[in-house]
PDB file of N, CA and C in Angstrom:
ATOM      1  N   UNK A   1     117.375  56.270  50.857  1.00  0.00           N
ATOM      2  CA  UNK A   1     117.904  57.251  49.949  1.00  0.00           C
ATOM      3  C   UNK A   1     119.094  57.952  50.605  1.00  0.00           C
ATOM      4  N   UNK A   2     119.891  58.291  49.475  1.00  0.00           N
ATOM      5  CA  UNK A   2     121.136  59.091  50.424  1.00  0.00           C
ATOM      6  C   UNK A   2     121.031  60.577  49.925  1.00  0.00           C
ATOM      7  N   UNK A   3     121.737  61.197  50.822  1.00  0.00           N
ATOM      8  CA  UNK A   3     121.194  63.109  50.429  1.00  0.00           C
ATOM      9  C   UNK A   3     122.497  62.959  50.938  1.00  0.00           C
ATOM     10  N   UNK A   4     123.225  64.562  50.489  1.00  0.00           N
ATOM     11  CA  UNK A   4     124.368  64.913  50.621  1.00  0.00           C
ATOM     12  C   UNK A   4     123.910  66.541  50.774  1.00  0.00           C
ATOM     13  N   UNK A   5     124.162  67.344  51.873  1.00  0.00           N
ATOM     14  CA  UNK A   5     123.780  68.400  52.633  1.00  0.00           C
ATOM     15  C   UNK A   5     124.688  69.133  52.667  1.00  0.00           C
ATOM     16  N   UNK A   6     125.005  70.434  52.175  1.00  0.00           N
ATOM     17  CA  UNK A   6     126.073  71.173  52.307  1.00  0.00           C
ATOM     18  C   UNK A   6     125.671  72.657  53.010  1.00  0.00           C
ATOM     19  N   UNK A   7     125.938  73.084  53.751  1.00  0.00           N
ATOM     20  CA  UNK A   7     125.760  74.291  54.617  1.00  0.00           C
ATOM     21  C   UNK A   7     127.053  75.572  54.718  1.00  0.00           C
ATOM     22  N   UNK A   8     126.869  76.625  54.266  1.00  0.00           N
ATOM     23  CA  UNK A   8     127.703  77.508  54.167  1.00  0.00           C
ATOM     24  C   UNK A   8     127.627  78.514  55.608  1.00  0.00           C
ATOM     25  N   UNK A   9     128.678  79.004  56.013  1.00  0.00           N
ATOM     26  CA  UNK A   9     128.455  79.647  57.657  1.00  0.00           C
ATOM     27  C   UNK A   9     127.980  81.009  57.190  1.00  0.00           C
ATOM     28  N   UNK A  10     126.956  81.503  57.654  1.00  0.00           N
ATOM     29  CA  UNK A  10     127.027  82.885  57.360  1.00  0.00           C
ATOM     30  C   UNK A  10     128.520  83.630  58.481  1.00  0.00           C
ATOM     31  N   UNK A  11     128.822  84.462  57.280  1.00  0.00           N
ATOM     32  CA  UNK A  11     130.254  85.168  57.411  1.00  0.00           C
ATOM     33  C   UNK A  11     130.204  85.940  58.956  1.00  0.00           C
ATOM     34  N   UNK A  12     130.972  86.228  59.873  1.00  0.00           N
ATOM     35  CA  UNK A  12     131.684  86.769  60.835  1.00  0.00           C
ATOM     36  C   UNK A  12     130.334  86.898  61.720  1.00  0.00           C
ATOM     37  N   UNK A  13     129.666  85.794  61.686  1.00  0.00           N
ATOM     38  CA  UNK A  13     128.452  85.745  62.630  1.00  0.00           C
ATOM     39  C   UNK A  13     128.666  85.040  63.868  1.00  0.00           C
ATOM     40  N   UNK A  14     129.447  84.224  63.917  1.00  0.00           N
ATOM     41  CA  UNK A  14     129.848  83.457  65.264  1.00  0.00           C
ATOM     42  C   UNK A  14     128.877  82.827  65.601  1.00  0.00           C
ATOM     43  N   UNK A  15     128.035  82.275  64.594  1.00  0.00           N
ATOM     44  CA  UNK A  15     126.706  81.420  65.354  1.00  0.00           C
ATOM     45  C   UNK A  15     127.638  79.750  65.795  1.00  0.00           C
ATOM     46  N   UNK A  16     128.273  79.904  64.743  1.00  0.00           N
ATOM     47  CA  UNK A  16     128.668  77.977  64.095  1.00  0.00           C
ATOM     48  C   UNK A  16     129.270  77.876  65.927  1.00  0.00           C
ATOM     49  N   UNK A  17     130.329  78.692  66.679  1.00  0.00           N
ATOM     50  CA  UNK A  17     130.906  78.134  67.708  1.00  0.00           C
ATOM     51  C   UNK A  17     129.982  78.993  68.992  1.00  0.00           C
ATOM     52  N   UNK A  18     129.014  79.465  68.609  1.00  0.00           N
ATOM     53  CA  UNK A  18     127.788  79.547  70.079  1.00  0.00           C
ATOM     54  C   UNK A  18     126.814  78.462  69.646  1.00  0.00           C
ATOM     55  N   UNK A  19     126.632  77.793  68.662  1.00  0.00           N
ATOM     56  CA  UNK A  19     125.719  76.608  68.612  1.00  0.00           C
ATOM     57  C   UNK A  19     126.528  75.447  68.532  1.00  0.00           C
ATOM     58  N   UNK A  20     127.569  75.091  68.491  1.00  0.00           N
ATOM     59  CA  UNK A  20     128.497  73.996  68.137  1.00  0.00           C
ATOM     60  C   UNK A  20     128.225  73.230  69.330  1.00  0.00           C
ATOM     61  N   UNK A  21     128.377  73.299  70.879  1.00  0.00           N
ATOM     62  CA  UNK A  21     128.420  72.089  71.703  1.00  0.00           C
ATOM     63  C   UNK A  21     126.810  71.773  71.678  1.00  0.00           C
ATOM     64  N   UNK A  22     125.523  72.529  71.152  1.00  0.00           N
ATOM     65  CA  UNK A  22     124.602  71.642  70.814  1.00  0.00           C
ATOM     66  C   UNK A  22     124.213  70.824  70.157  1.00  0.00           C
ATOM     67  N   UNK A  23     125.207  71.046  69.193  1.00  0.00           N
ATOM     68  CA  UNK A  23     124.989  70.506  67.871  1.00  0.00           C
ATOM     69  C   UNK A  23     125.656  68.763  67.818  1.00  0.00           C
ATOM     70  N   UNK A  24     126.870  69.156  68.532  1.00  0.00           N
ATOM     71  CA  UNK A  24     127.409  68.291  68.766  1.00  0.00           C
ATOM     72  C   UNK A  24     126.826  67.143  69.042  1.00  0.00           C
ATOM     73  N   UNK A  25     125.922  67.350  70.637  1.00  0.00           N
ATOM     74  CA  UNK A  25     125.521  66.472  71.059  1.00  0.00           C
ATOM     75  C   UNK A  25     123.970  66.239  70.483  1.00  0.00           C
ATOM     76  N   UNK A  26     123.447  66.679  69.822  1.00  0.00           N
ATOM     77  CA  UNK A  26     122.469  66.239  68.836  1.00  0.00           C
ATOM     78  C   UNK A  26     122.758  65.304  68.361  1.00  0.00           C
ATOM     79  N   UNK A  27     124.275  66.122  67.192  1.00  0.00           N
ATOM     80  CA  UNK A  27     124.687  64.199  66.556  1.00  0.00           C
ATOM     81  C   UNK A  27     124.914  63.290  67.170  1.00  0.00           C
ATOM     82  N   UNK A  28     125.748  63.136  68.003  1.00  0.00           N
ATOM     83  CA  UNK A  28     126.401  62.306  69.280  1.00  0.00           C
ATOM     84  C   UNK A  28     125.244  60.916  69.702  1.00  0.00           C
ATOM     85  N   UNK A  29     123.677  61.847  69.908  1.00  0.00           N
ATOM     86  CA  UNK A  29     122.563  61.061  69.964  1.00  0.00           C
ATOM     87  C   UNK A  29     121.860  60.779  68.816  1.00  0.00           C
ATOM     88  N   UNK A  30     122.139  61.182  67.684  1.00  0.00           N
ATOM     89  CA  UNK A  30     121.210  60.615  66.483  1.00  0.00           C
ATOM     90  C   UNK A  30     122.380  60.306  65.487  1.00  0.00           C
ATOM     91  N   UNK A  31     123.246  59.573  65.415  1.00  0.00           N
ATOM     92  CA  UNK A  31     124.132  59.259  64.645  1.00  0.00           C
ATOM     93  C   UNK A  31     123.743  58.014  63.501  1.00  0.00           C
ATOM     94  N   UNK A  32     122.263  57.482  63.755  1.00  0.00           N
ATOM     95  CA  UNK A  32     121.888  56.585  62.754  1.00  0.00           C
ATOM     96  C   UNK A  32     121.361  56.729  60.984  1.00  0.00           C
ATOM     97  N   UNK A  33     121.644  58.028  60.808  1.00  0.00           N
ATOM     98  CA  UNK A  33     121.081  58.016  59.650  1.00  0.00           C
ATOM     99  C   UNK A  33     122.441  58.875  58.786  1.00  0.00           C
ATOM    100  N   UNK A  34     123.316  59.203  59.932  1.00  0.00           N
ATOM    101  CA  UNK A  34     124.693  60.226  59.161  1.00  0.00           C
ATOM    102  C   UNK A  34     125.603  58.906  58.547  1.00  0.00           C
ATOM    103  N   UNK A  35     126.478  59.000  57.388  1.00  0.00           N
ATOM    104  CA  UNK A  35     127.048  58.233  56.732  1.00  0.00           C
ATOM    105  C   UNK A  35     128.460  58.848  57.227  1.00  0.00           C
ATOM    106  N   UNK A  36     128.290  60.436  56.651  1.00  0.00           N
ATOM    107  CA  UNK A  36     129.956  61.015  57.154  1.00  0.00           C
ATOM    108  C   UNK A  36     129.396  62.653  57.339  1.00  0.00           C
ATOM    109  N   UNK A  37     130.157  63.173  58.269  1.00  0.00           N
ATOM    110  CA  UNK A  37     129.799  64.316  58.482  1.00  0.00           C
ATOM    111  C   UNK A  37     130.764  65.189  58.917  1.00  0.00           C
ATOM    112  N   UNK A  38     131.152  66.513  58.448  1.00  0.00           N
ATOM    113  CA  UNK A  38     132.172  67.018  59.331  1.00  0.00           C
ATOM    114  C   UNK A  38     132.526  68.534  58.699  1.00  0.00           C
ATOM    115  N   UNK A  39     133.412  69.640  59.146  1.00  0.00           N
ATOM    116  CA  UNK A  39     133.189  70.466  58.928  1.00  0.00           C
ATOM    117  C   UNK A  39     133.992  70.877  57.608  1.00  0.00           C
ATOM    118  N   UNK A  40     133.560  72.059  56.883  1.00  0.00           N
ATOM    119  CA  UNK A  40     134.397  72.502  56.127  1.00  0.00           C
ATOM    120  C   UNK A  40     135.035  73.114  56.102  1.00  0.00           C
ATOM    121  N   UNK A  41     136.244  73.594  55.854  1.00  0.00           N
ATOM    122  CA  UNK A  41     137.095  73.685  55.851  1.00  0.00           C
ATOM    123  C   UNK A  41     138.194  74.709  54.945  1.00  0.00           C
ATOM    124  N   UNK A  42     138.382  76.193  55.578  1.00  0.00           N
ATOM    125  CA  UNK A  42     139.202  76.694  54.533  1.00  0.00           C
ATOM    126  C   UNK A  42     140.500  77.364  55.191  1.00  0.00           C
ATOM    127  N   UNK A  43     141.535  76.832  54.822  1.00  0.00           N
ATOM    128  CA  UNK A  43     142.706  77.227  55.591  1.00  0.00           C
ATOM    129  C   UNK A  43     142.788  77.084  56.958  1.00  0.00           C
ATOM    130  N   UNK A  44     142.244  75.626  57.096  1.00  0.00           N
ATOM    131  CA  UNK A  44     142.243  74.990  58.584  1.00  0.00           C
ATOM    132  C   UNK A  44     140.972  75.684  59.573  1.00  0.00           C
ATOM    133  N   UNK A  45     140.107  77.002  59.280  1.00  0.00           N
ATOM    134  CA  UNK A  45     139.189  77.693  59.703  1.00  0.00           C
ATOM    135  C   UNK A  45     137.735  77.205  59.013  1.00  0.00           C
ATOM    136  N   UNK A  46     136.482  76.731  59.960  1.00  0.00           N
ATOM    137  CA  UNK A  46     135.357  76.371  59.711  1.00  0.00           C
ATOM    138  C   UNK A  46     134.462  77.356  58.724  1.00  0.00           C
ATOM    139  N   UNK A  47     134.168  76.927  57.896  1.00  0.00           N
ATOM    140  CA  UNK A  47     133.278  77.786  56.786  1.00  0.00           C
ATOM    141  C   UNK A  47     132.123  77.009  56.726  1.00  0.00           C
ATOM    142  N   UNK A  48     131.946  76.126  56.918  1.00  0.00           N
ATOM    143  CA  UNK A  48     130.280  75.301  56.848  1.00  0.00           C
ATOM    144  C   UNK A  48     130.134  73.662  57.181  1.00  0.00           C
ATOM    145  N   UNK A  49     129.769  72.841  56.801  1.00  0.00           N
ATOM    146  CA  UNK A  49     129.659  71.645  57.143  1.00  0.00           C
ATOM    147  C   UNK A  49     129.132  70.922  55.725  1.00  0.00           C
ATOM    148  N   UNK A  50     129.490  69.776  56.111  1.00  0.00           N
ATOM    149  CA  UNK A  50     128.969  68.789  55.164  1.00  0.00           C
ATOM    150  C   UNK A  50     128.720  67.319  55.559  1.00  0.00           C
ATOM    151  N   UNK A  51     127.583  67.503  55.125  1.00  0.00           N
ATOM    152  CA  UNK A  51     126.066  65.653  55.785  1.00  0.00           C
ATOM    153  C   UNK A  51     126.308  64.822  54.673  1.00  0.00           C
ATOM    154  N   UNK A  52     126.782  63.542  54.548  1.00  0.00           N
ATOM    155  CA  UNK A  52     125.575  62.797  54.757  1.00  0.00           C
ATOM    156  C   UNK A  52     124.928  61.888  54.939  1.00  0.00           C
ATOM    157  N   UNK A  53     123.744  61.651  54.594  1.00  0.00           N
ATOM    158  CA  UNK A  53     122.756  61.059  55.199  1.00  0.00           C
ATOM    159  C   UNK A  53     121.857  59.757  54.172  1.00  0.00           C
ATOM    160  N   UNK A  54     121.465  58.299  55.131  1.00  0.00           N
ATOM    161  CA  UNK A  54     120.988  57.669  54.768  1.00  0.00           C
ATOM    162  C   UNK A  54     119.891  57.777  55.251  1.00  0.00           C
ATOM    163  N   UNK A  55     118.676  57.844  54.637  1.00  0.00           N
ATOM    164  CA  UNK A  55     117.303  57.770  55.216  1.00  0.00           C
ATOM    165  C   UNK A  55     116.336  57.418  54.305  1.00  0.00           C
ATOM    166  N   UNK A  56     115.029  57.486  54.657  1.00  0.00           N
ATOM    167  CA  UNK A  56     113.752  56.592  54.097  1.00  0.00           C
ATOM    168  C   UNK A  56     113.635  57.575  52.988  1.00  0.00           C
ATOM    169  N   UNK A  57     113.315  58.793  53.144  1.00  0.00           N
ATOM    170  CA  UNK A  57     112.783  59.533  52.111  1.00  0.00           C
ATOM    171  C   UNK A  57     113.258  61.155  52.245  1.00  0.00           C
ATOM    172  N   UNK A  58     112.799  62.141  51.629  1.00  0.00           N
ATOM    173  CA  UNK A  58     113.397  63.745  52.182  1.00  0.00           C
ATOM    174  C   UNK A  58     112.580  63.923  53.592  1.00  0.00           C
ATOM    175  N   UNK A  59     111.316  63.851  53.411  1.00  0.00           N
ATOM    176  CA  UNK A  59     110.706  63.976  54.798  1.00  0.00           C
ATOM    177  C   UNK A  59     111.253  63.630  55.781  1.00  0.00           C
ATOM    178  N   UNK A  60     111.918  62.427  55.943  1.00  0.00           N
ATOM    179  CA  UNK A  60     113.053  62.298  57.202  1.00  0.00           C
ATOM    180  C   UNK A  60     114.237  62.519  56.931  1.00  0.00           C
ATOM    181  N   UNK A  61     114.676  63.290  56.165  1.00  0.00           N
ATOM    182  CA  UNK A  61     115.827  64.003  56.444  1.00  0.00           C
ATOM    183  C   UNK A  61     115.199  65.490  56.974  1.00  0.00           C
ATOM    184  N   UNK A  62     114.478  66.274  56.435  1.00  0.00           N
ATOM    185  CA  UNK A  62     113.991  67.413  56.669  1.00  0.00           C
ATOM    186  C   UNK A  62     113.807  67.149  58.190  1.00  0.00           C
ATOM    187  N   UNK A  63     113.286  65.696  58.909  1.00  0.00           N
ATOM    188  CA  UNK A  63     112.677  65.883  60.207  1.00  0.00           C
ATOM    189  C   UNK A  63     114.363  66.024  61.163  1.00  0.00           C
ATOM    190  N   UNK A  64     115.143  65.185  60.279  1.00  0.00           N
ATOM    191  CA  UNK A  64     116.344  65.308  61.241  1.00  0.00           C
ATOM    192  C   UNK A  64     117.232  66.366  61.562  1.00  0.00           C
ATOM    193  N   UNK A  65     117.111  67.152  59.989  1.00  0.00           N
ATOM    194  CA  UNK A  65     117.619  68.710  60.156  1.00  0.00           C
ATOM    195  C   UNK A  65     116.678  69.461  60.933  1.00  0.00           C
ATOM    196  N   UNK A  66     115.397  69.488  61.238  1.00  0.00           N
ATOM    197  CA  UNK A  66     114.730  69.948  62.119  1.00  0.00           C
ATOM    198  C   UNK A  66     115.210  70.358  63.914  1.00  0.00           C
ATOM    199  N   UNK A  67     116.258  69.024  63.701  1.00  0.00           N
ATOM    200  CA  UNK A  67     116.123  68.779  65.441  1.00  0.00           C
ATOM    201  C   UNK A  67     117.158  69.152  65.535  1.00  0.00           C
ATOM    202  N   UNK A  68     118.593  69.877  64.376  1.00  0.00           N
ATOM    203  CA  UNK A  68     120.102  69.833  64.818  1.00  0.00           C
ATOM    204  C   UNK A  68     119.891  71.365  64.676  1.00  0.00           C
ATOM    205  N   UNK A  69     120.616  71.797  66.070  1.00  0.00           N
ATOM    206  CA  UNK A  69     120.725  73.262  66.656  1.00  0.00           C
ATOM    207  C   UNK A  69     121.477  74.156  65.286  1.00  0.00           C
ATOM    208  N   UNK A  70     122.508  73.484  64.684  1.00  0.00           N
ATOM    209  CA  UNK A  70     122.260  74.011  63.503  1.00  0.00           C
ATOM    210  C   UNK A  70     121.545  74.797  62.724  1.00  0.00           C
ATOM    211  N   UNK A  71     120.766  73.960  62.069  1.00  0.00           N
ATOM    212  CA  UNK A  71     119.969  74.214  61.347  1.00  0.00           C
ATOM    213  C   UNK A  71     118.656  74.977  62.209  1.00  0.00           C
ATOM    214  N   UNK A  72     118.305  74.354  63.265  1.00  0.00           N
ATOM    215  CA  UNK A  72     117.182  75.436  63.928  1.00  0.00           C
ATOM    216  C   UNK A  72     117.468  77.070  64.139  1.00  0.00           C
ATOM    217  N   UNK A  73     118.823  76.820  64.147  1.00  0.00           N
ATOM    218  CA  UNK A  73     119.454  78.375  65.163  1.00  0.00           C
ATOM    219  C   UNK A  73     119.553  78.827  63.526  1.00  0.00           C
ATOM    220  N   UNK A  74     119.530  78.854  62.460  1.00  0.00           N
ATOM    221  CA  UNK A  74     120.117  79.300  60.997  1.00  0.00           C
ATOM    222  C   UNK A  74     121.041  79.619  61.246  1.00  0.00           C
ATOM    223  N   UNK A  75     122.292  78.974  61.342  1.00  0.00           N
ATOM    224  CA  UNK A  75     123.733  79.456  61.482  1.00  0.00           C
ATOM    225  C   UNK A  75     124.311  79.676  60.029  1.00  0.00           C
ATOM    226  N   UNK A  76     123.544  78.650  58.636  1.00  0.00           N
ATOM    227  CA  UNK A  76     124.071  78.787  57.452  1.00  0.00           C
ATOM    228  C   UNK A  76     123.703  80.164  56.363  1.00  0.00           C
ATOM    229  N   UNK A  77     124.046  80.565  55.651  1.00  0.00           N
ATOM    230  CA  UNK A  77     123.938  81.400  54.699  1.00  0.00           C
ATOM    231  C   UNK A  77     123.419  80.814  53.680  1.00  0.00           C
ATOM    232  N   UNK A  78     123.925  79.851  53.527  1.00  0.00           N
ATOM    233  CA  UNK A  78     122.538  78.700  52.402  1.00  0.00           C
ATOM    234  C   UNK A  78     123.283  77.723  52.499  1.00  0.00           C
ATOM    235  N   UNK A  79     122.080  76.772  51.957  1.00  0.00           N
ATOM    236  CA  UNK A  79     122.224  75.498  52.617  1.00  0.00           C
ATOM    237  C   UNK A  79     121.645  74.566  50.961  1.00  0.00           C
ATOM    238  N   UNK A  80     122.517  73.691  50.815  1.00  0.00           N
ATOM    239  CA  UNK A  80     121.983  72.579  48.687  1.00  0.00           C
ATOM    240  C   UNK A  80     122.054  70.935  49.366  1.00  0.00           C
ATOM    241  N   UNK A  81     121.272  70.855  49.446  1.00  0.00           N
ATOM    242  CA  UNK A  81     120.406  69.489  49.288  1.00  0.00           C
ATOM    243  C   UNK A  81     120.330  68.728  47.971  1.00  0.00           C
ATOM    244  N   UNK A  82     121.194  67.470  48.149  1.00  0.00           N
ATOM    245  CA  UNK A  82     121.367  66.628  46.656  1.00  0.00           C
ATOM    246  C   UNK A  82     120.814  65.392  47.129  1.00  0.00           C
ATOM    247  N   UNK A  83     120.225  64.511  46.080  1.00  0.00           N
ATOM    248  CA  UNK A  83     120.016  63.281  46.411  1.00  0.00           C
ATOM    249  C   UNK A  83     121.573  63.003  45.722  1.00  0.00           C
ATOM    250  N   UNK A  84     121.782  61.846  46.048  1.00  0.00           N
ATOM    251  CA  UNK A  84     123.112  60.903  45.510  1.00  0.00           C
ATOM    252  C   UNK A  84     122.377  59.421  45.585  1.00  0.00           C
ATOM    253  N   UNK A  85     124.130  58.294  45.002  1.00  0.00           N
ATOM    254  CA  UNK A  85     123.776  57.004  45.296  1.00  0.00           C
ATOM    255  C   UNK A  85     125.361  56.672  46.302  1.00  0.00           C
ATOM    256  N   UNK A  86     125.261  56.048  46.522  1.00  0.00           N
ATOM    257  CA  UNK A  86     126.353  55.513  47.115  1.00  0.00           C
ATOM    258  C   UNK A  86     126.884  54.613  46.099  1.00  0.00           C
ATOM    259  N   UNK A  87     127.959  54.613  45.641  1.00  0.00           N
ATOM    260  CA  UNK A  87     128.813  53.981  44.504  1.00  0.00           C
ATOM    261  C   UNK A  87     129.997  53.628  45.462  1.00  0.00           C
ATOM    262  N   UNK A  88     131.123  54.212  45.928  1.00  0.00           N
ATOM    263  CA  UNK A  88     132.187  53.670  46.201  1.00  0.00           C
ATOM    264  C   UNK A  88     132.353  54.034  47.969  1.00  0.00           C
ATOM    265  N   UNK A  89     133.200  53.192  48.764  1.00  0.00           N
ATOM    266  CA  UNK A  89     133.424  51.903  48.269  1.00  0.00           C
ATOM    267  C   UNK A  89     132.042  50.794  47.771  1.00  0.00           C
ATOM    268  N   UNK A  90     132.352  49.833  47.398  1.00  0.00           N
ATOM    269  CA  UNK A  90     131.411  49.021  47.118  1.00  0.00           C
ATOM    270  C   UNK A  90     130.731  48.348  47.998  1.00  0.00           C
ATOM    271  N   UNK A  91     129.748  48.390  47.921  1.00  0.00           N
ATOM    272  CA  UNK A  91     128.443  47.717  49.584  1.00  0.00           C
ATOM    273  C   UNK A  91     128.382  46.119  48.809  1.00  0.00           C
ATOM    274  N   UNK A  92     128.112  46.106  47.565  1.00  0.00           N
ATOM    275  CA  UNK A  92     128.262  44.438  47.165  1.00  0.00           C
ATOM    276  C   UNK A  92     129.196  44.538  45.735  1.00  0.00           C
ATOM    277  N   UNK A  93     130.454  43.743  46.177  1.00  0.00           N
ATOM    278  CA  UNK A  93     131.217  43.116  44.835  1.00  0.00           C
ATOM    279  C   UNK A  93     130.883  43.220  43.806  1.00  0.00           C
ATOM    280  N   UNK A  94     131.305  43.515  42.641  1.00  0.00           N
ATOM    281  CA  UNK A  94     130.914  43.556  41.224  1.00  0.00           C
ATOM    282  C   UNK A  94     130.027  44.591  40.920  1.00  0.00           C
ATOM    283  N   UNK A  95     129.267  45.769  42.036  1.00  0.00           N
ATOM    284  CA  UNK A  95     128.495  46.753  41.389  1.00  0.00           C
ATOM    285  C   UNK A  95     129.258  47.750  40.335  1.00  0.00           C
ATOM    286  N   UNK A  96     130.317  48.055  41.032  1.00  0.00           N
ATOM    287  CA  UNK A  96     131.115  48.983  39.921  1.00  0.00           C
ATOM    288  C   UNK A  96     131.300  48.244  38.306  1.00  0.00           C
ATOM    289  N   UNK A  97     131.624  46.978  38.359  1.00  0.00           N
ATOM    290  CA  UNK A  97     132.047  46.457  37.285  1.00  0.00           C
ATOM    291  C   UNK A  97     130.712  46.398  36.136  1.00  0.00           C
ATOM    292  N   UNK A  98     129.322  46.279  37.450  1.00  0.00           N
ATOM    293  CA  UNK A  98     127.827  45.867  36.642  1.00  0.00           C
ATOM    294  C   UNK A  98     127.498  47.637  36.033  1.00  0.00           C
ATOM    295  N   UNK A  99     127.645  48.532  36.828  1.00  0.00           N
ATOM    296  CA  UNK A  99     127.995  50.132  36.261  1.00  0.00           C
ATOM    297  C   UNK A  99     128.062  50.077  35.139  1.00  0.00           C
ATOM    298  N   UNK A 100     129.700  49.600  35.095  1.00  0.00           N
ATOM    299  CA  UNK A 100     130.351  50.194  33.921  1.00  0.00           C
ATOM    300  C   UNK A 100     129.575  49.633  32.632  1.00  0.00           C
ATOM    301  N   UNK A 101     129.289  48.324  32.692  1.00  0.00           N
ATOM    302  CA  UNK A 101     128.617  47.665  31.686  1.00  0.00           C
ATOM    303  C   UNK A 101     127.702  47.998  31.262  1.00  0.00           C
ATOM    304  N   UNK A 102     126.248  49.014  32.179  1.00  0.00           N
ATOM    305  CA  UNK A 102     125.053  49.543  32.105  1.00  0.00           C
ATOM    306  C   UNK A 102     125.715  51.041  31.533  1.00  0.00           C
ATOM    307  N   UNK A 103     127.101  51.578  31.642  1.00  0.00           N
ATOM    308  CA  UNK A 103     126.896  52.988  30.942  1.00  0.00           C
ATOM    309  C   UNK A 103     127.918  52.660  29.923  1.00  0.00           C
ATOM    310  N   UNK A 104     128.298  51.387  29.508  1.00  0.00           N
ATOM    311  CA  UNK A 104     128.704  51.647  27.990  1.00  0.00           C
ATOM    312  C   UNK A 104     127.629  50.705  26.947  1.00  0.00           C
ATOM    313  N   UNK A 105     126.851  50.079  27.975  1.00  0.00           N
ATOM    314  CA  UNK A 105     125.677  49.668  26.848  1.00  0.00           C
ATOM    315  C   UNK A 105     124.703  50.911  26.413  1.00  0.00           C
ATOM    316  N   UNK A 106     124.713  51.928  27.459  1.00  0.00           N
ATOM    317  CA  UNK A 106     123.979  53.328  27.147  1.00  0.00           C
ATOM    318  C   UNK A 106     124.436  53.926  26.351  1.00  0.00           C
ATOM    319  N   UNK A 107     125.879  54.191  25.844  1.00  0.00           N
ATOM    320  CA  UNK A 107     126.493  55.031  24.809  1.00  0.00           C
ATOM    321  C   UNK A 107     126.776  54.188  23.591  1.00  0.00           C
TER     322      UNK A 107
END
């Protein structure tokens, strides 16, 4: 399943860069289940982050946010958890095209 993780910094707390070189190397060592990850971004200044993640089920995502200094230390102000699919780019040829066909036979 893929989840898409969005984390907001709580404001003028300075957690994000006193937890950042742990965090770092958390990912650094568990990089098997992140798809894309990286920070957000407002006027070139960090406001939160954004995951994500391929894994078996929520339970192992929950176990992996468990272990990133991140999320242990609560550096976010809130934090939205989506399932998604992975659509583009295409993992096998012709899915987009088999899509389109399944949502105009739906309408």
């Amino acid at each position: 399943m893929n989840f898409v993780v969005i984390g907001k910094d709580k404001a003028g707390s300075g957690a994000r860069l006193r937890h950042r070189p742990a965090h770092l190397d958390f990912i650094a060592a568990h990089q098997a289940p992140v798809i894309y990850a990286g920070p957000l971004l407002d006027g070139g200044k960090m406001v939160g982050s954004i995951f994500v993640f391929e894994v078996p089920d929520r339970a192992a995502l929950d176990a992996h946010l468990a272990g990133d200094p991140y999320f242990a230390e609560g550096i976010f102000e809130s934090v939205e958890i989506y399932e998604s699919r992975w659509m583009v780019p295409e993992r096998e040829p012709g899915f987009l095209a088999a899509e389109a066909a399944r949502a105009r036979a739906a309408t």
